[in-house]
C-alpha atoms as a PDB file:
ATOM      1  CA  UNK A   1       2.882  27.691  -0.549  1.00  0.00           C
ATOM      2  CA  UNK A   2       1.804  23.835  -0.721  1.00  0.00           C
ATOM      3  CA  UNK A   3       4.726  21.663  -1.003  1.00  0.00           C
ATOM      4  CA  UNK A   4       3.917  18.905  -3.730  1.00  0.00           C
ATOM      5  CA  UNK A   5       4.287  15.369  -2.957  1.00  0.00           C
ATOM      6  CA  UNK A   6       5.457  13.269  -5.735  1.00  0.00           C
ATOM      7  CA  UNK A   7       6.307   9.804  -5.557  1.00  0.00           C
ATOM      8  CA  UNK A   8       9.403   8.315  -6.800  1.00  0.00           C
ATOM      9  CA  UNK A   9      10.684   4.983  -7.189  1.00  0.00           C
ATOM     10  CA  UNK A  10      13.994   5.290  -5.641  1.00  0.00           C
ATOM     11  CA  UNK A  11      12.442   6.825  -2.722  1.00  0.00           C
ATOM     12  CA  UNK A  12       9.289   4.621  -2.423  1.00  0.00           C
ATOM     13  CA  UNK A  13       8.344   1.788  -0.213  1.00  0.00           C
ATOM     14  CA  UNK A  14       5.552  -0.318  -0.659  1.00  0.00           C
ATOM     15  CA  UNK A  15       3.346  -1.876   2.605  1.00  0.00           C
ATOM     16  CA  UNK A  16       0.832  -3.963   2.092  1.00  0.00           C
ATOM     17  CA  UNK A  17      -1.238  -4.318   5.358  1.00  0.00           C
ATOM     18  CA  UNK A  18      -3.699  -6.714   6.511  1.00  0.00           C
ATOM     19  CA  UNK A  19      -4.803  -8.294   2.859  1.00  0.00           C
ATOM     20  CA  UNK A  20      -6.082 -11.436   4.383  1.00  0.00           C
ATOM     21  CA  UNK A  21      -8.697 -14.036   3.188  1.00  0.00           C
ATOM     22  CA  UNK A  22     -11.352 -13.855   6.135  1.00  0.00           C
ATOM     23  CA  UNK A  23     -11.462 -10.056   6.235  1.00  0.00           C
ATOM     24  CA  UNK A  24     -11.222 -10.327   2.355  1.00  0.00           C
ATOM     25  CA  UNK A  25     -14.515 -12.207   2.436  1.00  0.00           C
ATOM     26  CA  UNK A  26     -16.529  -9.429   4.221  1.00  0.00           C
ATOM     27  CA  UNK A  27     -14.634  -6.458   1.624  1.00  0.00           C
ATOM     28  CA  UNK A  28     -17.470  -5.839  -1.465  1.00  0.00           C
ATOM     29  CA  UNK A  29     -14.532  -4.601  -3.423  1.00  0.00           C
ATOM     30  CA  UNK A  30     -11.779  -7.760  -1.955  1.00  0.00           C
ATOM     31  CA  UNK A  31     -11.150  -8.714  -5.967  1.00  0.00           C
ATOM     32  CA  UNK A  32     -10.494  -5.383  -7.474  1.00  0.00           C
ATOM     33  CA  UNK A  33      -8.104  -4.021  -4.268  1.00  0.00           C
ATOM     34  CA  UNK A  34      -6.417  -7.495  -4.848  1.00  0.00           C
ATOM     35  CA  UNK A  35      -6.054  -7.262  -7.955  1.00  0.00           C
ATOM     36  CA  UNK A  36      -4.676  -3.344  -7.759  1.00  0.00           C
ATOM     37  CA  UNK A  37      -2.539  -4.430  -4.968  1.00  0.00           C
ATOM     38  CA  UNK A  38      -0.854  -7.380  -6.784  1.00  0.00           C
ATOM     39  CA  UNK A  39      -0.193  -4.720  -9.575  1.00  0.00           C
ATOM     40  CA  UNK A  40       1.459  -2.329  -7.788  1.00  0.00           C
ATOM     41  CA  UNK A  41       3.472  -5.167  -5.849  1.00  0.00           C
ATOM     42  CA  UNK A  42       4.542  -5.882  -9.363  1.00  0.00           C
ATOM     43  CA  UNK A  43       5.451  -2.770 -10.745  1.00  0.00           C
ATOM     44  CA  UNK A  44       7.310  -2.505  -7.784  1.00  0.00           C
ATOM     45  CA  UNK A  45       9.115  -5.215  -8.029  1.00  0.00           C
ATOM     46  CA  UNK A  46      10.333  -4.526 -12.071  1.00  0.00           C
ATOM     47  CA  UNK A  47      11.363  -1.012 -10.889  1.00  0.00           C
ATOM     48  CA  UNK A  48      13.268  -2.185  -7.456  1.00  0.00           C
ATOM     49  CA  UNK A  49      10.876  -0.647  -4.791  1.00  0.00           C
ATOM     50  CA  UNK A  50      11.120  -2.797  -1.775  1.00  0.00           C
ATOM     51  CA  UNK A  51       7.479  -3.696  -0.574  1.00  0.00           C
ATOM     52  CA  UNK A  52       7.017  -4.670   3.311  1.00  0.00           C
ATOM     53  CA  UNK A  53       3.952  -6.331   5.090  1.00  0.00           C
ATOM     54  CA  UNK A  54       2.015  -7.011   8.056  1.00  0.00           C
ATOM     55  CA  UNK A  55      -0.718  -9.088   8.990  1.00  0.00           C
ATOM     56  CA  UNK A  56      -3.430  -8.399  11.698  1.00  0.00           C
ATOM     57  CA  UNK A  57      -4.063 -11.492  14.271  1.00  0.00           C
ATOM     58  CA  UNK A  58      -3.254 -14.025  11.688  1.00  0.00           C
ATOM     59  CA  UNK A  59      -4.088 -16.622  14.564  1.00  0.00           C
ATOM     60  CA  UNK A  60      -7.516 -15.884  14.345  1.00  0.00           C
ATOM     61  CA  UNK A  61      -8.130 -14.038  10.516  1.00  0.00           C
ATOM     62  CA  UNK A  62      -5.720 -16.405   8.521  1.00  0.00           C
ATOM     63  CA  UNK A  63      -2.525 -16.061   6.344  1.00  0.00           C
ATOM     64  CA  UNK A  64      -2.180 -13.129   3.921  1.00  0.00           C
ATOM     65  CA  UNK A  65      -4.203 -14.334   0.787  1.00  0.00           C
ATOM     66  CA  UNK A  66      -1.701 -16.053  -1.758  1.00  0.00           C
ATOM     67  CA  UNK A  67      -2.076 -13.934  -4.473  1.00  0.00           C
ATOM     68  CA  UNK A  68      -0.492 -10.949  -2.424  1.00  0.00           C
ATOM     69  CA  UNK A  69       1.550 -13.268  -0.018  1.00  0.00           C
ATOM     70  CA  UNK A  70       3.923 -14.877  -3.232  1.00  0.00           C
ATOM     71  CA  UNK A  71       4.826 -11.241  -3.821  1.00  0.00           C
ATOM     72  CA  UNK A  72       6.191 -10.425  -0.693  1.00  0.00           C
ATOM     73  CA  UNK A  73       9.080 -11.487   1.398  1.00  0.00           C
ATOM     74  CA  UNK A  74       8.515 -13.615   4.335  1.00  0.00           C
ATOM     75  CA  UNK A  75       7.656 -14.495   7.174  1.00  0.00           C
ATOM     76  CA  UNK A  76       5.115 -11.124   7.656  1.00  0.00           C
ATOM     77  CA  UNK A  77       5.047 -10.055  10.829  1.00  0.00           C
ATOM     78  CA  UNK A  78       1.931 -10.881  12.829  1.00  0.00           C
ATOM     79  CA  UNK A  79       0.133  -7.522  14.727  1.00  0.00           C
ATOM     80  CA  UNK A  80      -2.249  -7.214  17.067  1.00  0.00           C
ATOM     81  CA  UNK A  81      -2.031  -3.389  17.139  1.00  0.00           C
ATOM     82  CA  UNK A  82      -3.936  -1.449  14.576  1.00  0.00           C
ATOM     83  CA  UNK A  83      -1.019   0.615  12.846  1.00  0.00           C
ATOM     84  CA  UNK A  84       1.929  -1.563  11.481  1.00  0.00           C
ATOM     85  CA  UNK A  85       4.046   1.145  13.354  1.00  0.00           C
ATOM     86  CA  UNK A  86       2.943  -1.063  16.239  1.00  0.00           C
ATOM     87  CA  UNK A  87       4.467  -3.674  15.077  1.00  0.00           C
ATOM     88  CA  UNK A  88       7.658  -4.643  16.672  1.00  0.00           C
ATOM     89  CA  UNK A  89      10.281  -2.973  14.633  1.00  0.00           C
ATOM     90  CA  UNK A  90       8.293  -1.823  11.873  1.00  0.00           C
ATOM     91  CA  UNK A  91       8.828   1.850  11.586  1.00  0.00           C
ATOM     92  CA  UNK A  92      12.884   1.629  12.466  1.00  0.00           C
ATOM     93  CA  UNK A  93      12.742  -1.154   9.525  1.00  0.00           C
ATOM     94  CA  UNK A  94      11.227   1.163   7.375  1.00  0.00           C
ATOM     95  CA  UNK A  95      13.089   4.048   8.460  1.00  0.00           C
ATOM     96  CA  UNK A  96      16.577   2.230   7.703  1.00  0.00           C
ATOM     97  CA  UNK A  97      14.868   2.040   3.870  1.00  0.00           C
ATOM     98  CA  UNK A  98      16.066   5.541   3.618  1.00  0.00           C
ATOM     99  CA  UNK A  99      12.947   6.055   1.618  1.00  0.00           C
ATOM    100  CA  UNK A 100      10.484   9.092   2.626  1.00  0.00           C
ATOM    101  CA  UNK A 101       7.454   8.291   0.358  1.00  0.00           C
ATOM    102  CA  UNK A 102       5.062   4.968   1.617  1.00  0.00           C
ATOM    103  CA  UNK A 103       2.743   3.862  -0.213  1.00  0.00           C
ATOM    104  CA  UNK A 104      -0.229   1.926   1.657  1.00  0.00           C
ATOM    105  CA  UNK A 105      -2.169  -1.112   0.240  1.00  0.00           C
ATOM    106  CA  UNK A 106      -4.756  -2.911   1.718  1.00  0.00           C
ATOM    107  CA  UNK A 107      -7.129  -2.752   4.390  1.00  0.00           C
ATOM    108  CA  UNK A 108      -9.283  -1.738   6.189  1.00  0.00           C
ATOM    109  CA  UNK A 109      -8.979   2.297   5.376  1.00  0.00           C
ATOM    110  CA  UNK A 110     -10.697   3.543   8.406  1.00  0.00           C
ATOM    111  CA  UNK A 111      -9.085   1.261  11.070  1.00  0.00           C
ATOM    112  CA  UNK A 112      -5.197  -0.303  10.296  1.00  0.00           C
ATOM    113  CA  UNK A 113      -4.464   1.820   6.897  1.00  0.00           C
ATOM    114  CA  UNK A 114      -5.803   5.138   8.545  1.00  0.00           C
ATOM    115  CA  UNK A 115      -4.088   4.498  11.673  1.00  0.00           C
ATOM    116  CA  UNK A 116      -0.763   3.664  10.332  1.00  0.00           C
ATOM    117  CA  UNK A 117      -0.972   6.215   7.978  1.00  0.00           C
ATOM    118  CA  UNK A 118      -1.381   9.217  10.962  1.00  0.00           C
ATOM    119  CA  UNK A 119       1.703   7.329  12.449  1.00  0.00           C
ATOM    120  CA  UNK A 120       3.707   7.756   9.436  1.00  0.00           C
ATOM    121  CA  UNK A 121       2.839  11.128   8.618  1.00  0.00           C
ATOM    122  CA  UNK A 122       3.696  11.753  12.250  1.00  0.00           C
ATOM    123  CA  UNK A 123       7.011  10.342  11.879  1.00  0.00           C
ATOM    124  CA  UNK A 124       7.455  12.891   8.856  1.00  0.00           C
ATOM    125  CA  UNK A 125       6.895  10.371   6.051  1.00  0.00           C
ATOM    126  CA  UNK A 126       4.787  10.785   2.950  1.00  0.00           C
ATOM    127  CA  UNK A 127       2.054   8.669   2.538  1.00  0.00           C
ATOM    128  CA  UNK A 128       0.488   7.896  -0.985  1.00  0.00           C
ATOM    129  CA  UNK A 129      -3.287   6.196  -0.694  1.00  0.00           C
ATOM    130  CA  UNK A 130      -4.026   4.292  -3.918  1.00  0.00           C
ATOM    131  CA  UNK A 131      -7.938   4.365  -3.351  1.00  0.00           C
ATOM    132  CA  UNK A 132      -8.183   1.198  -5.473  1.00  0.00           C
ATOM    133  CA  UNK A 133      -5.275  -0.474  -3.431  1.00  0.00           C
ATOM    134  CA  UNK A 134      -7.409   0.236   0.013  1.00  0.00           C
ATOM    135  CA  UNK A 135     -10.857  -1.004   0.659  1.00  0.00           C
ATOM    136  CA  UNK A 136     -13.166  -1.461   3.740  1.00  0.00           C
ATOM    137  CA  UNK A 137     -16.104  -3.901   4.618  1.00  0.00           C
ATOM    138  CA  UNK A 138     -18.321  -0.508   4.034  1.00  0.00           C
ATOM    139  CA  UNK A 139     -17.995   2.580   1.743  1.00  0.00           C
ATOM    140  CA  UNK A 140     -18.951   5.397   4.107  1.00  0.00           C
ATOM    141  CA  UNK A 141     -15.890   3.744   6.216  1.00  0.00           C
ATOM    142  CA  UNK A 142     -13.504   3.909   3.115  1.00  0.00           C
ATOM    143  CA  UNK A 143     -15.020   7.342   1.992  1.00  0.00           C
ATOM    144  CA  UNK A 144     -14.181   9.388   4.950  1.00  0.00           C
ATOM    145  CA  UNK A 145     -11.112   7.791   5.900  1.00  0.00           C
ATOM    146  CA  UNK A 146      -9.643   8.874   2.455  1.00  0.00           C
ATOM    147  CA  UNK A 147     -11.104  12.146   3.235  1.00  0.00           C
ATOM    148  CA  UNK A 148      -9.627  12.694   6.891  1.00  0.00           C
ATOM    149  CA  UNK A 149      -6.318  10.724   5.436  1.00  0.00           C
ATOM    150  CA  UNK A 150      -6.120  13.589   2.552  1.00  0.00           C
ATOM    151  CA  UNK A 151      -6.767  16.735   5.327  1.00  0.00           C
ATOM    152  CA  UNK A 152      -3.856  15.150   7.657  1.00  0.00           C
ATOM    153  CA  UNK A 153      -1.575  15.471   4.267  1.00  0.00           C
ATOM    154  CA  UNK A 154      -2.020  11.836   2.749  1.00  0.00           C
ATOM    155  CA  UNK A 155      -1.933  11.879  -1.063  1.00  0.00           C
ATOM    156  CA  UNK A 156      -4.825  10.351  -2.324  1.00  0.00           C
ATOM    157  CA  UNK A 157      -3.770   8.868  -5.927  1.00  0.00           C
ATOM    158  CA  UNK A 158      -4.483   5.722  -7.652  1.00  0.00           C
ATOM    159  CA  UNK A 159      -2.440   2.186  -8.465  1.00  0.00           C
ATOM    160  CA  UNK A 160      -1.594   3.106 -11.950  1.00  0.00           C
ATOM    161  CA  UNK A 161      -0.995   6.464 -11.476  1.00  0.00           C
ATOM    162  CA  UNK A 162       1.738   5.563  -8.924  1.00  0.00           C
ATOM    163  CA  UNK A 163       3.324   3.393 -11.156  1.00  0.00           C
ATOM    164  CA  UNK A 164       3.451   6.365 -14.332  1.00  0.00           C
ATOM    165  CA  UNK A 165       4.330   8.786 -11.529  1.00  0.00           C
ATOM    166  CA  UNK A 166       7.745   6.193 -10.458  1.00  0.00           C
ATOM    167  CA  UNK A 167       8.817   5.888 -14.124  1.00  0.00           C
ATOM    168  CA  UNK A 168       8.190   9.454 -14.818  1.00  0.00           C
ATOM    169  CA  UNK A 169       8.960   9.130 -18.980  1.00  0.00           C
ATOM    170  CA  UNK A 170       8.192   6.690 -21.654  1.00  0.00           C
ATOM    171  CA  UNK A 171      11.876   6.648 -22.232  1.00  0.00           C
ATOM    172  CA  UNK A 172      12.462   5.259 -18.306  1.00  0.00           C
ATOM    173  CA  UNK A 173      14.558   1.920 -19.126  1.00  0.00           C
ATOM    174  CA  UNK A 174      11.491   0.220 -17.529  1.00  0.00           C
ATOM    175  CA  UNK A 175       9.051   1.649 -18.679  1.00  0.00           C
ATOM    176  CA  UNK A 176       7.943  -1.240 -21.404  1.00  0.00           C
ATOM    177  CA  UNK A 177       7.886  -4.027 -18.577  1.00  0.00           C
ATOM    178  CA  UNK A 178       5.381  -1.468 -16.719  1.00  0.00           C
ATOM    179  CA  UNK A 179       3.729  -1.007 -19.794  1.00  0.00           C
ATOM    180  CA  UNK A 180       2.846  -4.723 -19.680  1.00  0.00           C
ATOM    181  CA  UNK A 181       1.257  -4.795 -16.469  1.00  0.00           C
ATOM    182  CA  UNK A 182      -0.686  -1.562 -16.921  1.00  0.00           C
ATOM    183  CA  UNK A 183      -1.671  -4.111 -20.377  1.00  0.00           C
ATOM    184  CA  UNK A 184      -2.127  -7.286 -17.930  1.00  0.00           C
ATOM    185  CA  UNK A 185      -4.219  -5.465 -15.336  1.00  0.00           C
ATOM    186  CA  UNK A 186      -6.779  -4.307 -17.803  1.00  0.00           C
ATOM    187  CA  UNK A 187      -7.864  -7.292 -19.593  1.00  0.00           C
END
């Protein structure tokens, strides 16, 4: 028997990795995985999920674009490695969270999200792929990472139906603020 994955907001984190403006500029979908990733930083933040970040080489591909970066606590921690688990302390940060279900933003799915993502799942965490949170410079790239991602036990879900799935019931006390940016986000 399969077990299900759900994710909840008091046992989410959020990790935004590598959203940066010169990769942006090569990613045909940069403004909508922006956009999605923004949202979810924000429903996040109105329901009390912590968010963390990381940022690939930003010596030589720039800052974390602005519109992500106000949302998230600084300084990010600068990578050179492909997974954020790489990262200095990343994973022991994220493991003192307490929280067992990460959900990954950013890009690029087949290189830094994929590969963090197989080093999470490795470490026993659950990793949720919002496919309109991720994006790559090419499709077939983004396409079969989500597939391979999926087989090695990734759920593959969606911004907004992460942030229904954390407040669970139109009667959650927060439910009306997420309401708004569900509202926000579509027009």
């Amino acid at each position: 028997m399969t077990t299900v994955k759900r994710a909840r907001a008091d046992d989410s984190v959020v990790v935004v990795i590598d959203i940066q403006d010169k990769l942006l500029a090569k990613v045909p979908t940069a403004a909508t995985m922006v956009r999605n990733a923004a949202f979810l930083l924000d429903v996040a933040a109105a329901l009390d999920v912590p968010a963390r970040a990381t940022e690939q080489y930003p010596k030589g591909l720039g800052p974390t674009t602005a519109e992500i970066a106000r949302r998230l606590p600084s300084p990010l921690p600068a990578k050179t490695t492909f997974s954020c688990c790489g990262a200095g302390t990343f994973l022991e940060e994220l493991e003192m969270l307490r929280r067992t279900n990460v959900v990954l933003v950013g890009m690029e799915t087949h290189v830094c999200v994929s590969q963090t993502a197989l080093d999470l799942l490795h470490a026993g965490l659950h990793v949720f792929l919002p496919v309109d949170a991720l994006a790559a410079r090419g499709a077939i790239d983004h396409d079969t990472a989500l597939r391979r991602l999926e087989h090695a036990g990734a759920v593959v879900t969606t911004a907004e139906a992460v942030a229904f799935e954390w407040t669970r019931d139109a009667a959650h006390p927060k439910f009306k603020a997420v309401s708004k940016l569900v509202i926000e986000r579509s027009a």
